[in-house]
C-alpha atoms as a PDB file:
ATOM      1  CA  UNK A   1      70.614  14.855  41.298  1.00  0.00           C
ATOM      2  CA  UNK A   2      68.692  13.859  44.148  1.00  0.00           C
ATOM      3  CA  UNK A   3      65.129  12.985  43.294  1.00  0.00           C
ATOM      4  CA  UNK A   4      62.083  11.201  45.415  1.00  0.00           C
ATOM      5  CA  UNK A   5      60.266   8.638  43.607  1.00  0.00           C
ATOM      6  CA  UNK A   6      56.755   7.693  44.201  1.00  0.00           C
ATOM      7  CA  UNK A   7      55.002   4.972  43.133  1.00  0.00           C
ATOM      8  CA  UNK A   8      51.660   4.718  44.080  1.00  0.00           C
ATOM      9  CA  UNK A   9      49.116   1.573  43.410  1.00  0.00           C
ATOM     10  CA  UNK A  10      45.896   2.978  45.054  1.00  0.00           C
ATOM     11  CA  UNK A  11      44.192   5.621  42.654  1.00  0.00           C
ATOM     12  CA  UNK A  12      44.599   9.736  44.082  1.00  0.00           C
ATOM     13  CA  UNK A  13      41.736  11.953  43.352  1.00  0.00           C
ATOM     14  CA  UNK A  14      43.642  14.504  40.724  1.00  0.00           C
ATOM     15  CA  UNK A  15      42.818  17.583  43.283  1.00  0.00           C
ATOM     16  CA  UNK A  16      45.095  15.940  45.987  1.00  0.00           C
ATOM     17  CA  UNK A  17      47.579  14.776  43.500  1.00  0.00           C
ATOM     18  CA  UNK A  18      47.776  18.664  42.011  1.00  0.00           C
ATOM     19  CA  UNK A  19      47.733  19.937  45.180  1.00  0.00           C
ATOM     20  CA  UNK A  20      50.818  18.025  46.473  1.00  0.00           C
ATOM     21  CA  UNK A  21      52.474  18.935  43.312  1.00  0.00           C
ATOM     22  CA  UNK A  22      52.171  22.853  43.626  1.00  0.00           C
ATOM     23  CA  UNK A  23      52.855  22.360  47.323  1.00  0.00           C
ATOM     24  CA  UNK A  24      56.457  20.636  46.454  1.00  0.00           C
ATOM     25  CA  UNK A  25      57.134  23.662  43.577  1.00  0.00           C
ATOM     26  CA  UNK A  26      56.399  26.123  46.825  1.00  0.00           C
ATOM     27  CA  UNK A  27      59.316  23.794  48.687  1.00  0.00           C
ATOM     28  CA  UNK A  28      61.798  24.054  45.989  1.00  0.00           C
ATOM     29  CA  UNK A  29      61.362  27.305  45.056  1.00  0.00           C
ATOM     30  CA  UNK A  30      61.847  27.967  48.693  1.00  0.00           C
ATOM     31  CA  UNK A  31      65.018  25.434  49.286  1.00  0.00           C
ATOM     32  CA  UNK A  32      63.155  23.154  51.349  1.00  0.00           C
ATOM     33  CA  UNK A  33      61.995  20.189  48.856  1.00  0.00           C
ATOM     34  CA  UNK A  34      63.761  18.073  46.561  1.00  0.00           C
ATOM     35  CA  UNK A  35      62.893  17.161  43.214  1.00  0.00           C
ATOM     36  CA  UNK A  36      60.036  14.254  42.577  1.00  0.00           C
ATOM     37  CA  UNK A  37      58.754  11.927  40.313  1.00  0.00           C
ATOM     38  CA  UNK A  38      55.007  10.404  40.845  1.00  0.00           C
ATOM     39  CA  UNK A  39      53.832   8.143  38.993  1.00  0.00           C
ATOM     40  CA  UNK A  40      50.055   6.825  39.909  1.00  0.00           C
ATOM     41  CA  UNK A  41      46.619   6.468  38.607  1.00  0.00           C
ATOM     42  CA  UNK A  42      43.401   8.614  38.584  1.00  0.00           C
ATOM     43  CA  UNK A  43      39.954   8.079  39.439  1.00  0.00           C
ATOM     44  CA  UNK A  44      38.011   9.035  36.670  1.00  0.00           C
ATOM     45  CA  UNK A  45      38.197  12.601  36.085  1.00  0.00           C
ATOM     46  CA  UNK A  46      38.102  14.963  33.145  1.00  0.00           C
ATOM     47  CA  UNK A  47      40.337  18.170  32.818  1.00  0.00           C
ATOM     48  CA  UNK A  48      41.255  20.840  31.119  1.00  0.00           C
ATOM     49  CA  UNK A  49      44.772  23.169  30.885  1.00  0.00           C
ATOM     50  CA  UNK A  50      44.940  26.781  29.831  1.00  0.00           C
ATOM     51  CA  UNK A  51      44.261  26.606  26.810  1.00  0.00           C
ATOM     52  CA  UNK A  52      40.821  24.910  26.057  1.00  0.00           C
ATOM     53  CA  UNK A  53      38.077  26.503  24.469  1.00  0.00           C
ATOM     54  CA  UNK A  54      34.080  25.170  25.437  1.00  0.00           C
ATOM     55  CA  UNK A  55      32.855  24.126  22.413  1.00  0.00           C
ATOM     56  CA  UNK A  56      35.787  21.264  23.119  1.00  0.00           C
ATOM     57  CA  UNK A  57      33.195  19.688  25.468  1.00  0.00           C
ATOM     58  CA  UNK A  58      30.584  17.511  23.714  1.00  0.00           C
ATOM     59  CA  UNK A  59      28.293  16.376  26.621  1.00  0.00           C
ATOM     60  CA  UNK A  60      27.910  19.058  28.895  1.00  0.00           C
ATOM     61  CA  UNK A  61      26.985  17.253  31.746  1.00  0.00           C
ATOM     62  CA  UNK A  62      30.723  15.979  32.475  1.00  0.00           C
ATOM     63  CA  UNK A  63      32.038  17.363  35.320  1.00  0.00           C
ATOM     64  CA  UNK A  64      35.154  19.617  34.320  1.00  0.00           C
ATOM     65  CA  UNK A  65      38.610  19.812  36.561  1.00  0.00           C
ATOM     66  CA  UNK A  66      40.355  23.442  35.574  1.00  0.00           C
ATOM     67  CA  UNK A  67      44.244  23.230  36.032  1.00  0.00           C
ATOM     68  CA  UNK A  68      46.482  25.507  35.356  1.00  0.00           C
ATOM     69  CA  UNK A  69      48.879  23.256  33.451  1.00  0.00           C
ATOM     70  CA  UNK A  70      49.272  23.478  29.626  1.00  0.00           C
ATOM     71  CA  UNK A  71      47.012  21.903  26.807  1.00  0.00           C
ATOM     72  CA  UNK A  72      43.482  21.378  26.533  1.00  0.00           C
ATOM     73  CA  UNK A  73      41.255  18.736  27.489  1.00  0.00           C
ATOM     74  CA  UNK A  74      41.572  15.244  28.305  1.00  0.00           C
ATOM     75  CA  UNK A  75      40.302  12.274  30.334  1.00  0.00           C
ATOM     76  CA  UNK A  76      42.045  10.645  33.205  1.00  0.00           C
ATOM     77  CA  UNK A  77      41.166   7.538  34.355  1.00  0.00           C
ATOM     78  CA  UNK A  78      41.653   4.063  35.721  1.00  0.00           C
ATOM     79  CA  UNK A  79      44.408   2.057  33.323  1.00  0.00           C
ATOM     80  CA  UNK A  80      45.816   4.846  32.003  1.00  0.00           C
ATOM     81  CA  UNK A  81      49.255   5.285  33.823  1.00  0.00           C
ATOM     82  CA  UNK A  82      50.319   8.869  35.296  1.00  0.00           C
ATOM     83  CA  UNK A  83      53.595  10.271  35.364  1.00  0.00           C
ATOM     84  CA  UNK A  84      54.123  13.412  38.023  1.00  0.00           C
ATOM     85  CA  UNK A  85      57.116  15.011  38.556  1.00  0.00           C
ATOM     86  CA  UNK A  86      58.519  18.188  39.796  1.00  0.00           C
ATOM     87  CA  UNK A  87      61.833  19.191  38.873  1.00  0.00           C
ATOM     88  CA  UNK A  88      63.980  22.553  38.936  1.00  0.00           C
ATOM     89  CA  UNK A  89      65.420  23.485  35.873  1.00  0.00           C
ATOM     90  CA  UNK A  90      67.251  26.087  37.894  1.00  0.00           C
ATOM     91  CA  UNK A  91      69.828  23.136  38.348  1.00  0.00           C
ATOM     92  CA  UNK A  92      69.452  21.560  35.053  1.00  0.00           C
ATOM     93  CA  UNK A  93      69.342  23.403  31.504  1.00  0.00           C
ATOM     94  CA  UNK A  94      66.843  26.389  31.579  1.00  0.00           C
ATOM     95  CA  UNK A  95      64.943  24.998  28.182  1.00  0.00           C
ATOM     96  CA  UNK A  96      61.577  23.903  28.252  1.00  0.00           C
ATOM     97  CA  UNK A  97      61.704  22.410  24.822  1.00  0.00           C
ATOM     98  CA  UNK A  98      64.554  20.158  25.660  1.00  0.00           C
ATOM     99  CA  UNK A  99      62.586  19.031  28.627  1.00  0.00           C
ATOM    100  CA  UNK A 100      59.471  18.152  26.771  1.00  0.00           C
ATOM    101  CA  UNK A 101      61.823  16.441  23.993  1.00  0.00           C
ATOM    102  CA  UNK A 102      63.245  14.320  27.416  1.00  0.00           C
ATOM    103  CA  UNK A 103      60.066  13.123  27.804  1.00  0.00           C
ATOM    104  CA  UNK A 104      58.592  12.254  24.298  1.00  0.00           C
ATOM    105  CA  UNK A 105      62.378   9.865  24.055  1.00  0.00           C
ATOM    106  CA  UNK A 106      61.430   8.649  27.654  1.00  0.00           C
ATOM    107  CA  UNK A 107      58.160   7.252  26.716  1.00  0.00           C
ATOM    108  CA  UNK A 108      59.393   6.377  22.945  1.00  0.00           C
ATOM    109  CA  UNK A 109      62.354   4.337  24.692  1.00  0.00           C
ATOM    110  CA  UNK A 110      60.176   2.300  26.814  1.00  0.00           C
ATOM    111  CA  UNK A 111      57.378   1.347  24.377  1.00  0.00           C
ATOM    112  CA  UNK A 112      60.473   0.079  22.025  1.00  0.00           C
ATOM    113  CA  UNK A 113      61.546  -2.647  25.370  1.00  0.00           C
ATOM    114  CA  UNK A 114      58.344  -3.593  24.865  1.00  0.00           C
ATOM    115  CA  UNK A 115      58.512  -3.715  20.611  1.00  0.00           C
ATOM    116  CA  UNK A 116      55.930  -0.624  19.805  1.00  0.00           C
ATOM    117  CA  UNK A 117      57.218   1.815  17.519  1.00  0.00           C
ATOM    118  CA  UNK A 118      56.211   5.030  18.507  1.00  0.00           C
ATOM    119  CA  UNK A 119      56.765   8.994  17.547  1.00  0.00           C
ATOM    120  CA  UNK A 120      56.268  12.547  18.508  1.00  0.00           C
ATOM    121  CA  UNK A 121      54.737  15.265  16.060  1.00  0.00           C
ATOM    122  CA  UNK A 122      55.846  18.875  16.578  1.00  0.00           C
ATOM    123  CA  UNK A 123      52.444  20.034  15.214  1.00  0.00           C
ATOM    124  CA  UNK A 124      50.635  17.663  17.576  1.00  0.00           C
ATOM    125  CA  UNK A 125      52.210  17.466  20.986  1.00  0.00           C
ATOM    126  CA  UNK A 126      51.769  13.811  22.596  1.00  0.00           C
ATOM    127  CA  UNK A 127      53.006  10.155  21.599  1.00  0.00           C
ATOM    128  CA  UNK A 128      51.539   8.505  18.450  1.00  0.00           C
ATOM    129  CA  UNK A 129      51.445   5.274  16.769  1.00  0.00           C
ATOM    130  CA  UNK A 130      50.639   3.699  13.474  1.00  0.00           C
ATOM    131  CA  UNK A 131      48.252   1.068  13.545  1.00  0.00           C
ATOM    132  CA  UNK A 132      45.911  -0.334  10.333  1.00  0.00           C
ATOM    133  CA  UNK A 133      47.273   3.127   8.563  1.00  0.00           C
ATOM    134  CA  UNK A 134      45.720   5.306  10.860  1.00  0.00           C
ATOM    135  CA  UNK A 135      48.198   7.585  13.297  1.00  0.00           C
ATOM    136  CA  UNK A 136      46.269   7.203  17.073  1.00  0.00           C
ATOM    137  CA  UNK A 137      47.688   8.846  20.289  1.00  0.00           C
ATOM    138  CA  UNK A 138      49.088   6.954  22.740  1.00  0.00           C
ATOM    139  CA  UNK A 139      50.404   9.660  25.078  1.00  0.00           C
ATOM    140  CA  UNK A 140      49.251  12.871  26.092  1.00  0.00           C
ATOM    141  CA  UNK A 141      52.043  15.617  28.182  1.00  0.00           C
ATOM    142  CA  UNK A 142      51.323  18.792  29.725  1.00  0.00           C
ATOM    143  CA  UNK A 143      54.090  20.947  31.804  1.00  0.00           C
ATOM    144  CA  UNK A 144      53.497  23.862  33.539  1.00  0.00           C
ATOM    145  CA  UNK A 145      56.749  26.197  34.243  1.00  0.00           C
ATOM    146  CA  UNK A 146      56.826  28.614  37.411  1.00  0.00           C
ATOM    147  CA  UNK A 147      60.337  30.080  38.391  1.00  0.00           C
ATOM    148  CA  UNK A 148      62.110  27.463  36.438  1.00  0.00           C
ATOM    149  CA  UNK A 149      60.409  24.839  38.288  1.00  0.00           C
ATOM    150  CA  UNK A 150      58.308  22.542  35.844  1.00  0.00           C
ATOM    151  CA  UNK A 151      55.749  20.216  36.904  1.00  0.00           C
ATOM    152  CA  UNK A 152      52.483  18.252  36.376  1.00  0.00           C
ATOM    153  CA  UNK A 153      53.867  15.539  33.206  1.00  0.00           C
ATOM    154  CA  UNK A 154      52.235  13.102  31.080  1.00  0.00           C
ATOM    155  CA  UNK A 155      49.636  10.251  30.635  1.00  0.00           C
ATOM    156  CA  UNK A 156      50.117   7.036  28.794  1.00  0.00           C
ATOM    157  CA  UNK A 157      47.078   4.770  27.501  1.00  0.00           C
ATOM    158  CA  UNK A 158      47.470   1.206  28.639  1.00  0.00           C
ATOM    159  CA  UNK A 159      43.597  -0.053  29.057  1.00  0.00           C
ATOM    160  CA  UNK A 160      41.867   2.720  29.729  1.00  0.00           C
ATOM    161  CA  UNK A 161      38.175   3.103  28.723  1.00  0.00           C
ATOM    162  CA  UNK A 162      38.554   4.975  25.783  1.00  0.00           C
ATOM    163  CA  UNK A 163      34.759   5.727  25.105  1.00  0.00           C
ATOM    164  CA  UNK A 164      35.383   8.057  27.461  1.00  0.00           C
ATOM    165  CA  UNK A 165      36.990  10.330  25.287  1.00  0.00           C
ATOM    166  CA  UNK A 166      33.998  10.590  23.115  1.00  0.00           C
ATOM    167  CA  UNK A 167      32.222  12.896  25.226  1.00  0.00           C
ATOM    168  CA  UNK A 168      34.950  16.161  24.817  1.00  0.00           C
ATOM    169  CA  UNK A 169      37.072  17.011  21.908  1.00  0.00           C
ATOM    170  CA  UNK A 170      40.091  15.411  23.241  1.00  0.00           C
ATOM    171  CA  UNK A 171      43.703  18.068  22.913  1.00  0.00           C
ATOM    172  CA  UNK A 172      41.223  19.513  21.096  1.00  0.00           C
ATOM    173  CA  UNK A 173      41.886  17.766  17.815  1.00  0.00           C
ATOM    174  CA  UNK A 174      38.762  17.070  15.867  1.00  0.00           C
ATOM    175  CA  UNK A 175      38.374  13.002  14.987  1.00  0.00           C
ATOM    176  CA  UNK A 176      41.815  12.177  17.639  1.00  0.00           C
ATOM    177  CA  UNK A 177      41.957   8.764  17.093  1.00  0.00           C
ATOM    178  CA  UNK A 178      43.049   6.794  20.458  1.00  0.00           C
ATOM    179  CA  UNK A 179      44.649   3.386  21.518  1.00  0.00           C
ATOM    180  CA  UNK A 180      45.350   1.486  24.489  1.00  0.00           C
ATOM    181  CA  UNK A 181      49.244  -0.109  24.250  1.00  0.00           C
ATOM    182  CA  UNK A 182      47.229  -3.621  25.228  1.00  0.00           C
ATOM    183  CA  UNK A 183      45.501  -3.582  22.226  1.00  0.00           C
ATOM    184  CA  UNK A 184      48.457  -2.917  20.399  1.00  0.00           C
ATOM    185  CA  UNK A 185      50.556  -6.023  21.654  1.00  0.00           C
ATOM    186  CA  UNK A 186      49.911  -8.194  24.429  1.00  0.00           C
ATOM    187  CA  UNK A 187      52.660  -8.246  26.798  1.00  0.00           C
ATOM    188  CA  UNK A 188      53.403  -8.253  30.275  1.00  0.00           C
ATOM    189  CA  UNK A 189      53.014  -4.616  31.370  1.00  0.00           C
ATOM    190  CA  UNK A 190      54.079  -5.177  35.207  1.00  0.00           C
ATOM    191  CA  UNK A 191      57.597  -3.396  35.004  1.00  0.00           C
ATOM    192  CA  UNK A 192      56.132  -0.035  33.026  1.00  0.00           C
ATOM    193  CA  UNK A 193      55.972   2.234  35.567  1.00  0.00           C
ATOM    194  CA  UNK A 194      59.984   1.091  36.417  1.00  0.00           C
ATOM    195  CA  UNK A 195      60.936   1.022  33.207  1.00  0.00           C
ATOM    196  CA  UNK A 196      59.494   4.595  32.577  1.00  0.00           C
ATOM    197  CA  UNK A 197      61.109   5.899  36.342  1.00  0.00           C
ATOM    198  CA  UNK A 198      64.181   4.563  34.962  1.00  0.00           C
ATOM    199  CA  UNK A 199      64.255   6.522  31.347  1.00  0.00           C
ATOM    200  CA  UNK A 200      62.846   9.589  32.296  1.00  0.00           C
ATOM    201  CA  UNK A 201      65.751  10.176  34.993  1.00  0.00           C
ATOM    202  CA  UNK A 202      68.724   8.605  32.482  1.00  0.00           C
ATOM    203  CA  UNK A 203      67.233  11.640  29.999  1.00  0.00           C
ATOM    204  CA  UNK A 204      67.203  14.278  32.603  1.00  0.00           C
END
């Protein structure tokens, strides 16, 4: 399948970012636009998918991005790696759980190249961890689905600020414990964003 890949160092207000997004569904759905994966950073930003209620946000003064992806609330921010894509399942296998599994292996392979065990939890979408017997999130996904076109994708903690999080109910999960994958081992994280790229499409 042909797919473009982006890879972008400089940080893209989410806005832009979502806008190019629904902008390449509105291509595909209309033949002119191939699939894409983008993978890029965020300045800081909180938002919030369908599904979140208000008593999720804990300081009211935060400044609150509504998208019409899936999920609830989160925080998006510098160190914390973002993985777009856009892809028609009108080609593929019309099963949105199989594509969400895709992606939970895709991020569960890479953090094993770089020796984390990690899992998924059907109860609690997102990637976890075990660390000093308490089960922290790692990764958070969210997909949207329109005319068998899914989009937006998933977030994966490297060194984010995670005080951050303390100001909304994060996936709206009461107590969510979080973790960078620096603080977890110390390796050299320069081929992640490859290494995911690479996964993701081989589980396509």
């Amino acid at each position: 399948m042909n797919i473009e890949i982006k890879n972008t160092k400089k940080p893209i207000e989410y806005a832009k970012a979502i806008e190019f997004l629904e902008s390449r569904v509105k291509d595909i759905i209309e033949n002119n636009g191939k699939d894409l994966i983008w993978v890029l950073e965020h300045p800081s930003i909180y938002t919030a998918g369908t599904s979140y209620k208000e008593n999720e946000i804990l300081d009211k003064s935060i400044k609150l991005f509504k998208t019409n992806r899936g999920g609830k609330i989160t925080y998006h921010g510098p160190g914390q790696i973002i993985f777009y894509f856009v892809i028609n399942l009108n080609k593929r296998d019309k099963d949105i759980r199989k594509l969400i599994n895709n992606i939970e292996k895709t991020i569960i392979q890479t953090l094993q190249e770089y020796k984390i065990e990690s899992f998924s939890d059907r109860k609690k979408i997102g990637i976890w961890i075990k660390q000093t017997k308490k089960i922290k999130k790692i990764a958070a996904i969210g997909v949207r689905v329109k005319k068998w076109i899914a989009y937006h994708g998933f977030s994966l903690n490297v060194n984010v600020d995670l005080k951050k999080y303390e100001k909304i109910i994060p996936c709206g999960i009461k107590k969510m414990n979080l973790v960078n994958i620096t603080s977890i081992k110390k390796n050299n994280y320069s081929n992640l964003k490859k290494k995911l790229i690479k996964n993701f499409i081989k589980n396509l």
